[in-house]
Protein backbone atom coordinates (compact mmCIF):
# COMPACT_ATOMS: atom_id res chain seq x y z
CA UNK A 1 -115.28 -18.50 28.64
CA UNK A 2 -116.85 -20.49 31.71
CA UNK A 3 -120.12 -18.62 31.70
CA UNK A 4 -120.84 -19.44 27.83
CA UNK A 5 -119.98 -23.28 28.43
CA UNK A 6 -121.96 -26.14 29.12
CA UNK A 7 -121.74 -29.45 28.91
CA UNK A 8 -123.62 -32.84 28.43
CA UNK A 9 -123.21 -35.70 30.87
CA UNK A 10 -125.59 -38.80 30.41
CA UNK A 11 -126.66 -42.75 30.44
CA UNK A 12 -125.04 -45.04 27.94
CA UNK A 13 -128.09 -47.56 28.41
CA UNK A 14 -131.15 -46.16 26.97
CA UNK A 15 -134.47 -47.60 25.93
CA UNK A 16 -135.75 -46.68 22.11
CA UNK A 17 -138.16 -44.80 24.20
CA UNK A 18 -135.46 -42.37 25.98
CA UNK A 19 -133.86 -41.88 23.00
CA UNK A 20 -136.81 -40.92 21.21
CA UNK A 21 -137.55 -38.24 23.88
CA UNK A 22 -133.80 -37.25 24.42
CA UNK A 23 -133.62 -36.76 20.97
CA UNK A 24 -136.24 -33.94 21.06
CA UNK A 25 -135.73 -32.57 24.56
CA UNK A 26 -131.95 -31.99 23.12
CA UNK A 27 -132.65 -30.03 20.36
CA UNK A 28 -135.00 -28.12 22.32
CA UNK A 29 -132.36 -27.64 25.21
CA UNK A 30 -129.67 -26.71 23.02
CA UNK A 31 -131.10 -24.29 20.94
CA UNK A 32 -132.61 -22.23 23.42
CA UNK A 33 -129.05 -22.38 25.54
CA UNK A 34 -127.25 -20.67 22.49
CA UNK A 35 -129.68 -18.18 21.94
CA UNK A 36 -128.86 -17.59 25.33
CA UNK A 37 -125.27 -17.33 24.60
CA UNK A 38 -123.92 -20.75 25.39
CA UNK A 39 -121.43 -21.24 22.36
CA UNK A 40 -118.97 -24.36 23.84
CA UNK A 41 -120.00 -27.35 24.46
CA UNK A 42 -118.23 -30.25 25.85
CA UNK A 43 -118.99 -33.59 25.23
CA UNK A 44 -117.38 -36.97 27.35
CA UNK A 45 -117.72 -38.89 24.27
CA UNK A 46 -119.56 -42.08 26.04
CA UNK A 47 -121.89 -44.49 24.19
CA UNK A 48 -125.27 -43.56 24.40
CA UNK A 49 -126.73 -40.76 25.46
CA UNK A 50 -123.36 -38.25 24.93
CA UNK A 51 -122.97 -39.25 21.43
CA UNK A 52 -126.77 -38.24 20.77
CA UNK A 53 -125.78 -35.39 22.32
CA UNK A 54 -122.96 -34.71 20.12
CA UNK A 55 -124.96 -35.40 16.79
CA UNK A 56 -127.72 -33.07 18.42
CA UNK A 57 -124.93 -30.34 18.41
CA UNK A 58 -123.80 -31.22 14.99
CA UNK A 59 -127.34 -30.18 13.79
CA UNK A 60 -127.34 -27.11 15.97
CA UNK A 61 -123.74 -26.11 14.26
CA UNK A 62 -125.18 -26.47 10.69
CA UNK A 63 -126.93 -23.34 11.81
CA UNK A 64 -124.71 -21.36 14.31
CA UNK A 65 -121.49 -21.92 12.59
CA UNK A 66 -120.37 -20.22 16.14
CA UNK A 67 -121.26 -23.17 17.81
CA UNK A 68 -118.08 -25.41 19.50
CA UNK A 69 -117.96 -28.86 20.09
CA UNK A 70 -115.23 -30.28 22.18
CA UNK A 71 -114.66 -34.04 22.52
CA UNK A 72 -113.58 -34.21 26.48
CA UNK A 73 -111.94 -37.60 26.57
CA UNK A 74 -111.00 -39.61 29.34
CA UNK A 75 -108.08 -41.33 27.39
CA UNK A 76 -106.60 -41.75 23.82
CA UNK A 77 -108.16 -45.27 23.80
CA UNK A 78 -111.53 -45.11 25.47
CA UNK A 79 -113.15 -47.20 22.69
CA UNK A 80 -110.98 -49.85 22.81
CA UNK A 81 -113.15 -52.63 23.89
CA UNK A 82 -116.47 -51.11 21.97
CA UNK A 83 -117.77 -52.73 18.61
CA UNK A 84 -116.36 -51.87 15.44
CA UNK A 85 -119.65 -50.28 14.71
CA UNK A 86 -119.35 -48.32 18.09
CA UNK A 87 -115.77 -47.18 17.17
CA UNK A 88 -116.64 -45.68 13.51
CA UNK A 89 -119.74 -43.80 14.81
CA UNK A 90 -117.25 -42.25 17.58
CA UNK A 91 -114.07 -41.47 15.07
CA UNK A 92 -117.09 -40.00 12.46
CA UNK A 93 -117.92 -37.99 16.05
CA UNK A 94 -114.21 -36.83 16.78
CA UNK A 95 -113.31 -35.92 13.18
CA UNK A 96 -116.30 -33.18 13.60
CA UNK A 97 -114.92 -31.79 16.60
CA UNK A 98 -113.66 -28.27 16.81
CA UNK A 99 -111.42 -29.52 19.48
CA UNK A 100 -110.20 -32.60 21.37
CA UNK A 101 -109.07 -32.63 25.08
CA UNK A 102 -107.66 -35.73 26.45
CA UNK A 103 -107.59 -35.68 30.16
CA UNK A 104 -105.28 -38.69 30.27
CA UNK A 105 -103.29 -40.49 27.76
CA UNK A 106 -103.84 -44.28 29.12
CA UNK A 107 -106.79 -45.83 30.74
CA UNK A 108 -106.43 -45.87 34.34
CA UNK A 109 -109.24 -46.67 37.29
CA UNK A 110 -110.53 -43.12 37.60
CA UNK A 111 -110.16 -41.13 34.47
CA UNK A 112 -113.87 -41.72 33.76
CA UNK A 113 -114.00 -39.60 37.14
CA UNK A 114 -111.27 -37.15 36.11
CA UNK A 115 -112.76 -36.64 32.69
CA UNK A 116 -116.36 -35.65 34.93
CA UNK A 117 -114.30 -33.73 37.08
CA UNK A 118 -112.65 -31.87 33.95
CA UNK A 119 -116.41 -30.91 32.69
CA UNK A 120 -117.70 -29.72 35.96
CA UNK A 121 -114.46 -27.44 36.50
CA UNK A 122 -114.53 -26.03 33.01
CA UNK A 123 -118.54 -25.28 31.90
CA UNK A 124 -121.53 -23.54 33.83
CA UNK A 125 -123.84 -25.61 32.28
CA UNK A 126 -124.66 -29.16 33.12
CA UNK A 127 -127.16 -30.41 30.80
CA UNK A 128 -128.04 -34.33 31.44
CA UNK A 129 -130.36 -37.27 31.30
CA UNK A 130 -130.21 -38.53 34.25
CA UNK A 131 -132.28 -41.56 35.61
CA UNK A 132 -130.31 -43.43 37.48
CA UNK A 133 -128.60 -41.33 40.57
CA UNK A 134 -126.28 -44.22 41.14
CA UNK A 135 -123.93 -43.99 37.82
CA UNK A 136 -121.16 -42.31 37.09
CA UNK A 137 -123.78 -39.79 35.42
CA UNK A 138 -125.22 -38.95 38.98
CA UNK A 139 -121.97 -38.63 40.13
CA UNK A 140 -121.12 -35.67 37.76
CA UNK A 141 -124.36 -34.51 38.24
CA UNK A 142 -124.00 -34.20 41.65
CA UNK A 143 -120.38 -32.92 41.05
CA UNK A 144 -121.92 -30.36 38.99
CA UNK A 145 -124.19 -29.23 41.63
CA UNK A 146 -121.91 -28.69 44.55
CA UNK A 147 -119.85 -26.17 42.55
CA UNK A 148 -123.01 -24.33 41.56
CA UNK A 149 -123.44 -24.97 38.12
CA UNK A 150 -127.24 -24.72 36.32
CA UNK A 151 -128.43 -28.46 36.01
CA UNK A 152 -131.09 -29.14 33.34
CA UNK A 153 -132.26 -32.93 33.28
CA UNK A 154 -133.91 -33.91 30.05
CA UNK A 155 -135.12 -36.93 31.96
CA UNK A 156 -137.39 -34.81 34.14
């Protein structure tokens, strides 16, 4: 199941700009990956840039019902400080997910890291937009790339 998994790993800051060419770039990316067989997708779940990526795989599963999306969560209450805005967008988000994995129950320092370290382990597939090499982004990235997995930055 590895080899037809990929996931999405990317800024929560972005300009209207970056979103405007993430937006494409990701429908682009993802599309060609499942004609390529990629079928399961995880997503972290973060503001920004992973929940575009989410409603970017929403779209793609209105037309490859054999598409998967699976919320990878660091803990049950990672939007507990967001906006109440923030927090509906995300629960819309998790109610259309095929599957939910929490990799902790409670915040703690580090499950940001675990959940990153949860994506790597489980997909072959790192798809990001990466900018900033010093984020928690660049960190999976990197992550990603030490254990061998295909890295495709949509900020390139």
């Amino acid at each position: 199941m590895r080899e037809r998994t990929a996931f999405f790993t990317g800024h929560r800051n972005l300009s209207k700009k970056e979103r405007e060419i993430l937006r494409q770039r990701l429908d682009e990316t993802l599309e060609r990956l499942i004609e390529l067989g990629v079928v399961f997708w995880d997503i972290g779940m973060a503001l920004g840039a992973d929940q575009m990526a989410a409603f970017a795989l929403l779209r793609q599963r209105e037309r490859n019902p054999a598409v998967k999306f699976i919320a990878v969560l660091p803990c049950r209450n990672q939007d507990a400080l967001w906006s109440d805005a923030d927090r509906q967008t995300y629960h819309k988000l998790l109610s259309s997910a095929d599957k939910i994995v929490y990799v902790s129950e409670q915040y703690f320092d580090g499950c940001m890291k675990l959940r990153n370290e949860w994506l790597v382990k489980n997909s072959s597939v790192c798809v990001t937009y990466l900018k900033n090499r010093k984020s928690g982004t660049g960190q999976t990235v990197r992550m990603a790339r030490m254990q061998g997995l295909e890295v495709i930055n949509l900020a390139e």
